[in-house]
N, C-alpha and C. Protein backbone atom coordinates (compact mmCIF):
# COMPACT_ATOMS: atom_id res chain seq x y z
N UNK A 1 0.84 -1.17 0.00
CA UNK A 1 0.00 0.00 0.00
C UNK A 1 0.89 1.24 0.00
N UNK A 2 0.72 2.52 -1.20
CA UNK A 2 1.51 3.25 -1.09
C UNK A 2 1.11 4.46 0.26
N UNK A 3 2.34 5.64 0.26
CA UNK A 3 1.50 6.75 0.86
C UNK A 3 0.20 7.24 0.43
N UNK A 4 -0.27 7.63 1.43
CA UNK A 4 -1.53 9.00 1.17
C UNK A 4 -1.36 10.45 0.93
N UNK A 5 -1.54 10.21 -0.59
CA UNK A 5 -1.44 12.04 -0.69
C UNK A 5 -2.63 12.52 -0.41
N UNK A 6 -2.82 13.73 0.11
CA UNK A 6 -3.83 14.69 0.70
C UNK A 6 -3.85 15.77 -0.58
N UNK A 7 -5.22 15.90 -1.15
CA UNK A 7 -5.17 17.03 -1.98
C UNK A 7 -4.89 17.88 -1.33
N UNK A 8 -4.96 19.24 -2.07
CA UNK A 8 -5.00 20.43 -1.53
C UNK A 8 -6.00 21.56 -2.28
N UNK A 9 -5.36 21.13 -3.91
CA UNK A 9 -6.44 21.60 -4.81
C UNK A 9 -5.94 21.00 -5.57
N UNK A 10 -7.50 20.78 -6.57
CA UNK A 10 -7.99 20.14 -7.50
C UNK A 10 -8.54 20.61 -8.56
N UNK A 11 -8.62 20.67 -10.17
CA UNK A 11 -9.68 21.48 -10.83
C UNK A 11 -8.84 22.10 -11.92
N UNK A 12 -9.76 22.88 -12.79
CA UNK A 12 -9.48 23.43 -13.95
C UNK A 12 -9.10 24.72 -13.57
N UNK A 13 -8.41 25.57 -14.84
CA UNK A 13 -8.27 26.89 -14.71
C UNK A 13 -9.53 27.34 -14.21
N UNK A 14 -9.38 28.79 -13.60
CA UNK A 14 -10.55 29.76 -13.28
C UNK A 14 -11.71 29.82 -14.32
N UNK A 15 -13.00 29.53 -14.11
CA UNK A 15 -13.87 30.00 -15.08
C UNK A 15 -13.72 31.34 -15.66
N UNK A 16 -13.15 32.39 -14.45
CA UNK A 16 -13.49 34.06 -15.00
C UNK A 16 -12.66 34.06 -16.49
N UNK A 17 -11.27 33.12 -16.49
CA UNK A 17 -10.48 33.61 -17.45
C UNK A 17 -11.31 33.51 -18.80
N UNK A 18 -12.39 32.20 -18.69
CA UNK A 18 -12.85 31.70 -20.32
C UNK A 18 -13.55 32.66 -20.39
N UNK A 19 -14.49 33.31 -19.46
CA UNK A 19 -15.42 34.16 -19.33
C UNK A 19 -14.99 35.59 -20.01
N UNK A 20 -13.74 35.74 -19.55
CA UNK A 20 -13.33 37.21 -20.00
C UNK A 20 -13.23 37.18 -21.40
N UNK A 21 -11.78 36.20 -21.37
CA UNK A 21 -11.72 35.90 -22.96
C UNK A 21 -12.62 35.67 -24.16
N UNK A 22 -14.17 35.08 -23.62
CA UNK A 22 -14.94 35.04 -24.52
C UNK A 22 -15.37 36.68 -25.10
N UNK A 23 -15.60 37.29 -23.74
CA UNK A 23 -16.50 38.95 -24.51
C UNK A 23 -15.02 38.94 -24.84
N UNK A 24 -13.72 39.12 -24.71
CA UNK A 24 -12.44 39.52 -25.39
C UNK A 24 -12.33 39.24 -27.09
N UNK A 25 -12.98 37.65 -27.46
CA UNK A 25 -12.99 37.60 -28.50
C UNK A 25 -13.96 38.27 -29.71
N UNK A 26 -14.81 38.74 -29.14
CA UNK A 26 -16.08 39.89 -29.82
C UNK A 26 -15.28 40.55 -30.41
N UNK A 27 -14.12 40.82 -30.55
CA UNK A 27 -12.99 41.84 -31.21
C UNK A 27 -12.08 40.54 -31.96
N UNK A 28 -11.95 40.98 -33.52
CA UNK A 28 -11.64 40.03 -34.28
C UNK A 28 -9.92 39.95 -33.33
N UNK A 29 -9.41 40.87 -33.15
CA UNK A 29 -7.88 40.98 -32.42
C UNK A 29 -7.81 39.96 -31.30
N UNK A 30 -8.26 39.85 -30.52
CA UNK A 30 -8.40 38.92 -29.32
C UNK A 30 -9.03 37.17 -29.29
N UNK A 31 -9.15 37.00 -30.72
CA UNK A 31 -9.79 35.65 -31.21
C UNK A 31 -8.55 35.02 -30.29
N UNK A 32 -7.21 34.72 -30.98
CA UNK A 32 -5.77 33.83 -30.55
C UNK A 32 -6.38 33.25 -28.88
N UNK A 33 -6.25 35.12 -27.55
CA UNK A 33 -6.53 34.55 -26.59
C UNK A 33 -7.78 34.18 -26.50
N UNK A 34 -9.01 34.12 -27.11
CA UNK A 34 -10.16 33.41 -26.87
C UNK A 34 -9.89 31.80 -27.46
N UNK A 35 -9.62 31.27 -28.12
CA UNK A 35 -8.89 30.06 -28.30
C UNK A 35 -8.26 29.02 -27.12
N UNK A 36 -6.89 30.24 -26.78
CA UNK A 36 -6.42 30.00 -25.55
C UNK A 36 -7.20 29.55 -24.66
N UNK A 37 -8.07 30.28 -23.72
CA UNK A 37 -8.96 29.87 -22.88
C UNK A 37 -9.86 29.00 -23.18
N UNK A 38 -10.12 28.73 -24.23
CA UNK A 38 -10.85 28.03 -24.36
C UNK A 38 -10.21 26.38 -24.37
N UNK A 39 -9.40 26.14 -24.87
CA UNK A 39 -8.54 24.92 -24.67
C UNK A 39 -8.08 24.74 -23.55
N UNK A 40 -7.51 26.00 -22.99
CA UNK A 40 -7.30 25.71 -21.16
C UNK A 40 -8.23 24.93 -20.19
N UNK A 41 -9.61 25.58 -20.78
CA UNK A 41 -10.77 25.10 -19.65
C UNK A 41 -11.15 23.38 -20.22
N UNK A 42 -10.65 23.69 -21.16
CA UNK A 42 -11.57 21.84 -21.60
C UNK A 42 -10.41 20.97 -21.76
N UNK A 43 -8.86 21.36 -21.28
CA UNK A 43 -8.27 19.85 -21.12
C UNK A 43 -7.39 20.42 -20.05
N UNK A 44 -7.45 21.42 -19.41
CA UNK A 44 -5.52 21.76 -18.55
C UNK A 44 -6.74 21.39 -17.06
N UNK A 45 -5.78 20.73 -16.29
CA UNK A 45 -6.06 20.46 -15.08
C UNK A 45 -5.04 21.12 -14.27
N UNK A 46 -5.62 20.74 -12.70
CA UNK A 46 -4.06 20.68 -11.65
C UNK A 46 -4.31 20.04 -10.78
N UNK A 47 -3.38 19.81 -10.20
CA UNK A 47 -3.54 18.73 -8.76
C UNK A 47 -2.42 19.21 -7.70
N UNK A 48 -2.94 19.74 -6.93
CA UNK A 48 -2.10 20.47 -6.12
C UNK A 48 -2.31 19.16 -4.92
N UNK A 49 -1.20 18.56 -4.69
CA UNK A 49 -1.00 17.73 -3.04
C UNK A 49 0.25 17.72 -2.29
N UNK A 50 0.07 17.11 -0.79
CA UNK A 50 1.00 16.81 -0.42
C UNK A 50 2.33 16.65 -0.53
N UNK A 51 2.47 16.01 -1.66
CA UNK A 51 3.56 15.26 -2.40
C UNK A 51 4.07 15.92 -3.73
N UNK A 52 3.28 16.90 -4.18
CA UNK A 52 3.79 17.00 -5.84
C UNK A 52 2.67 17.89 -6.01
N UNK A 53 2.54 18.62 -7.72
CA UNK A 53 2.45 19.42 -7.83
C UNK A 53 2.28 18.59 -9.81
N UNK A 54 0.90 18.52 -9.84
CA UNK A 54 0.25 17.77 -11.24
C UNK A 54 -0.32 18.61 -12.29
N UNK A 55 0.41 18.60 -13.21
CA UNK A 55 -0.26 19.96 -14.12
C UNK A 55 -0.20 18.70 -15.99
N UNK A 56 -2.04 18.85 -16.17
CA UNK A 56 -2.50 17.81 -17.05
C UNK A 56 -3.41 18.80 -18.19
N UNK A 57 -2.16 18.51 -19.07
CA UNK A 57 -2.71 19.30 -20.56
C UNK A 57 -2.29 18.94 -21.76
N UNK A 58 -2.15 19.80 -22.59
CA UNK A 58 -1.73 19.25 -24.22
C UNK A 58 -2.90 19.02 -25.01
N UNK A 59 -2.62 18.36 -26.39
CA UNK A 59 -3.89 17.98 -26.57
C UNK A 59 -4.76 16.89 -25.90
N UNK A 60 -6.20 16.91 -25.74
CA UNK A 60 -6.97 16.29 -25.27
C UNK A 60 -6.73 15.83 -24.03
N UNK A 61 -5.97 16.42 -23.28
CA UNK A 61 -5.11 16.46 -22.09
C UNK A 61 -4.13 15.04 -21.57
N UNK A 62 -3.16 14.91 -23.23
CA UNK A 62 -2.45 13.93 -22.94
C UNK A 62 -1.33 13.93 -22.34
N UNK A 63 -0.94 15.16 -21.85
CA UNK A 63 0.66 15.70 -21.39
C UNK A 63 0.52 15.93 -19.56
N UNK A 64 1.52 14.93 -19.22
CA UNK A 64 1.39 15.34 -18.00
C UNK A 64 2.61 15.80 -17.32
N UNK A 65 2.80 16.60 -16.30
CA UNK A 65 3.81 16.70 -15.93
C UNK A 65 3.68 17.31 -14.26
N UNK A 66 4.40 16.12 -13.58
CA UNK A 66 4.55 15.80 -12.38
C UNK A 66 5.88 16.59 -11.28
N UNK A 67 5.51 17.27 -10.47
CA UNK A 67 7.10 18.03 -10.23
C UNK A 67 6.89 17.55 -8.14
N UNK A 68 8.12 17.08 -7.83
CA UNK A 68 7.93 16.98 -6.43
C UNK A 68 8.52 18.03 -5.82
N UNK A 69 8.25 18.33 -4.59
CA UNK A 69 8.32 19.64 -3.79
C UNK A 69 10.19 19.71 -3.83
N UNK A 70 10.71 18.89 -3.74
CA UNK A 70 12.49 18.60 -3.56
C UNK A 70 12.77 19.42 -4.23
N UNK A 71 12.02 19.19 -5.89
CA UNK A 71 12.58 20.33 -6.90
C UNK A 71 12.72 21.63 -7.12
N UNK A 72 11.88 21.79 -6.26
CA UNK A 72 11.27 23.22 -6.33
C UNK A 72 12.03 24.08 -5.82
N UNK A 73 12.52 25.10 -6.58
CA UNK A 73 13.47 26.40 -6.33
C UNK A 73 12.52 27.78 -5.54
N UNK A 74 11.65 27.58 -6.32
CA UNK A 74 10.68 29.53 -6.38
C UNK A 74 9.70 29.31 -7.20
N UNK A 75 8.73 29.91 -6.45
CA UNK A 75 7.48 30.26 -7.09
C UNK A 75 7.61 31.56 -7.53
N UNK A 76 6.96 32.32 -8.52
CA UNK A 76 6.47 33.55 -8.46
C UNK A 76 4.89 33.74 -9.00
N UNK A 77 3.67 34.27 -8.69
CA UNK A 77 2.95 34.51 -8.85
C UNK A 77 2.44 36.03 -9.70
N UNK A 78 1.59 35.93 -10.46
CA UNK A 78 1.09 37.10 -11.20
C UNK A 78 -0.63 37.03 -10.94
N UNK A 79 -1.39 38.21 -10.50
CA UNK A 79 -2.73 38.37 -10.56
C UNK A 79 -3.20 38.86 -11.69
N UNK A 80 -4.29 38.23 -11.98
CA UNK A 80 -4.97 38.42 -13.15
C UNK A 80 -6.98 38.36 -13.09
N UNK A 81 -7.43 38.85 -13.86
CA UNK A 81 -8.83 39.03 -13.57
C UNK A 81 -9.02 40.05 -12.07
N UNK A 82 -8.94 40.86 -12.20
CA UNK A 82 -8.96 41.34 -10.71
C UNK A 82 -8.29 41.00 -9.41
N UNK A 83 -7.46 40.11 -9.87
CA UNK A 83 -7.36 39.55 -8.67
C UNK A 83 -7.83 37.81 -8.28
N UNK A 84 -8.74 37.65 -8.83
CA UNK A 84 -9.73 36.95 -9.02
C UNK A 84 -9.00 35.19 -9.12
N UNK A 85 -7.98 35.58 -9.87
CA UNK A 85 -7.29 34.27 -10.61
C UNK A 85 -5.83 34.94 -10.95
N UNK A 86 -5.23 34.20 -10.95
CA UNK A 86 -3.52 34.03 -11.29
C UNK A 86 -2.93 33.22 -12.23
N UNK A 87 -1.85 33.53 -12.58
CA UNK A 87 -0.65 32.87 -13.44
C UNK A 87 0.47 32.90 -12.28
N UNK A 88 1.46 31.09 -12.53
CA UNK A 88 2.03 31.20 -11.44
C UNK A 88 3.43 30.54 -12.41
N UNK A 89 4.68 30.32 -11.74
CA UNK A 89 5.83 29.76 -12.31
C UNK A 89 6.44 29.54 -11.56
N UNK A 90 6.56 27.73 -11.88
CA UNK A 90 7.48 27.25 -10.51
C UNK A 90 8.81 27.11 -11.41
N UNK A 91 9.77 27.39 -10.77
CA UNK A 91 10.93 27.14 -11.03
C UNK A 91 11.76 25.93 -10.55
N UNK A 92 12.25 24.77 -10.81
CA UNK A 92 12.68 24.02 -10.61
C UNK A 92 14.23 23.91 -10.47
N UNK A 93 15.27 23.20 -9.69
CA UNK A 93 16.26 23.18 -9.84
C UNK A 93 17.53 22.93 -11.12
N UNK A 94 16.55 22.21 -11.86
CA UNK A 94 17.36 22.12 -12.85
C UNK A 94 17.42 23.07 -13.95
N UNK A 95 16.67 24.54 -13.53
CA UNK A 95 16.53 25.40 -14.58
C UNK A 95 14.87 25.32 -15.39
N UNK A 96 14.52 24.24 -14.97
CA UNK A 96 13.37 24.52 -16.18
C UNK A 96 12.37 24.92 -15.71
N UNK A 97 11.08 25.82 -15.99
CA UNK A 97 9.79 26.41 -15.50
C UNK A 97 8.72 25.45 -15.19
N UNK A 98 7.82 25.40 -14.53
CA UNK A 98 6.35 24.63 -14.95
C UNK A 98 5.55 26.22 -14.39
N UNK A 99 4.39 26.61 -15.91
CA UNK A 99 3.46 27.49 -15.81
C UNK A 99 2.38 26.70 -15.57
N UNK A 100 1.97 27.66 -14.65
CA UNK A 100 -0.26 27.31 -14.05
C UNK A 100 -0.45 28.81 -14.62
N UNK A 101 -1.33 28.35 -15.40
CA UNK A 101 -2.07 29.98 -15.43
C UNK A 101 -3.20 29.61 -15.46
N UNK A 102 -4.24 31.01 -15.15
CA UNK A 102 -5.55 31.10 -14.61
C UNK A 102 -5.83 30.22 -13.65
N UNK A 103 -5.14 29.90 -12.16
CA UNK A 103 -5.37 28.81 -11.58
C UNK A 103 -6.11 29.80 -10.00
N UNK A 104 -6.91 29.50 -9.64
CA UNK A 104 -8.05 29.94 -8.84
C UNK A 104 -7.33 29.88 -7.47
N UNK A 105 -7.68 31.10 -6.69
CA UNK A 105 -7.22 30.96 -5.13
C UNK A 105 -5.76 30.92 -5.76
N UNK A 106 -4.86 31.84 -6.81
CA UNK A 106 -3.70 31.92 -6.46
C UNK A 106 -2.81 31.79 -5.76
N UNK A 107 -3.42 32.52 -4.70
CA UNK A 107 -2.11 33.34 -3.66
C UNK A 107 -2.08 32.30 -2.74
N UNK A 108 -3.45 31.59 -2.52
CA UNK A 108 -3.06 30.58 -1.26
C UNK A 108 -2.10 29.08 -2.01
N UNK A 109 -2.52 29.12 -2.94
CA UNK A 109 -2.13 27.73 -3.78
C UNK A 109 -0.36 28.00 -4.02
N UNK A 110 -0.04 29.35 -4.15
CA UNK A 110 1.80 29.58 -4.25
C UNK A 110 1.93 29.44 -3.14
N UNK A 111 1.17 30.16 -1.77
CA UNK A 111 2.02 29.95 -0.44
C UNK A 111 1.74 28.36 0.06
N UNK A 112 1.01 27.47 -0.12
CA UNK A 112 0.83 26.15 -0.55
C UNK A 112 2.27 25.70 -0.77
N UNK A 113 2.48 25.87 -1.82
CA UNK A 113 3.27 25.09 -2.41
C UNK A 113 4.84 25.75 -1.95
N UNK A 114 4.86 27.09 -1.74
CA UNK A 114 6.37 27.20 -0.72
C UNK A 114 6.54 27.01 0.66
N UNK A 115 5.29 26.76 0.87
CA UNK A 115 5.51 25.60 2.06
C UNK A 115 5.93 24.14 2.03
N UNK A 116 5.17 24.21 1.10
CA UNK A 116 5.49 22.24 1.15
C UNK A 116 7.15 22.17 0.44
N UNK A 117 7.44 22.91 -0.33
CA UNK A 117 9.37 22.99 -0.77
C UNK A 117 9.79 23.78 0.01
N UNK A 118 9.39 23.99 1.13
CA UNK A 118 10.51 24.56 2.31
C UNK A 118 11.14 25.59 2.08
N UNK A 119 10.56 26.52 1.29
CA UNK A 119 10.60 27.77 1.19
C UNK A 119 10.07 29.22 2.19
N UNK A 120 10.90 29.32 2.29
CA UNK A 120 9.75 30.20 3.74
C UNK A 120 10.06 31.21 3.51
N UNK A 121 10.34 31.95 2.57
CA UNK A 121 10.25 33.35 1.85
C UNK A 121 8.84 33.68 1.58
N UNK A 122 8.42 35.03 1.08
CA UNK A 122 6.84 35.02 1.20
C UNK A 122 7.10 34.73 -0.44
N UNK A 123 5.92 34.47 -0.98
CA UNK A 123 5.66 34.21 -2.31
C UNK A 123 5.73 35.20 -3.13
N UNK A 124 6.82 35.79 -4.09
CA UNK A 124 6.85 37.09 -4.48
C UNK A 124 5.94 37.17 -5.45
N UNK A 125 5.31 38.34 -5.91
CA UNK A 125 4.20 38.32 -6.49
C UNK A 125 4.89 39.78 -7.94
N UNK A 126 4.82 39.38 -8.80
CA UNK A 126 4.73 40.86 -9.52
C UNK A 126 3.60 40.98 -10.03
N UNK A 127 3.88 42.20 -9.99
CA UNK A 127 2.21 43.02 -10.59
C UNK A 127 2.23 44.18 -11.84
């Protein structure tokens, strides 16, 4: 029997983002990010737990990619929609990024996760 991971969070990007992006696309200019969101909401997942840090997309959401807290260098967080929803970037030790964007309850989900990689810096945020 393996461990028990404990979610933390679960779920798709933010609804507000598809939401925005849709009146965004009413303007032939903003079609690309109405696209965007729109593929975000119908295959990108996340799985925020205990143990790791699950981000499930690509097409038809065949791409997965799994990062454990060990790796983890720095978060930085960006607000978006008011506030409402975020874009986040974990940085990993070996140099390479993993992006969440539009991922709901931002701010608690980065300080989440620099807790669990033993980060105890506050979660820097640019704005």
């Amino acid at each position: 029997m393996g461990i028990k991971e404990d979610v933390y969070f679960e779920g798709p990007p933010h609804v507000g983002d598809l939401i925005l992006n849709l009146l965004l696309g009413l303007t032939v200019i903003c079609l690309p990010l109405t696209v965007g969101a729109i593929v975000r909401s119908l295959w990108l997942r996340y799985r925020i737990t205990n143990r790791r840090v699950t981000v499930t997309g690509g097409w038809l959401g065949r791409d997965r990619s799994d990062v454990v807290y060990s790796q983890i260098t720095n978060v930085v967080s960006v607000s978006r929609g008011i506030g409402l929803w975020g874009d986040m970037v974990v940085t990993l030790k070996n140099g390479s990024k993993l992006e969440l964007r539009a991922v709901p309850r931002f701010r608690e989900v980065a300080a989440y996760i620099q807790e669990q990689a033993g980060l105890n810096a506050k979660v820097p945020a640019a704005v």
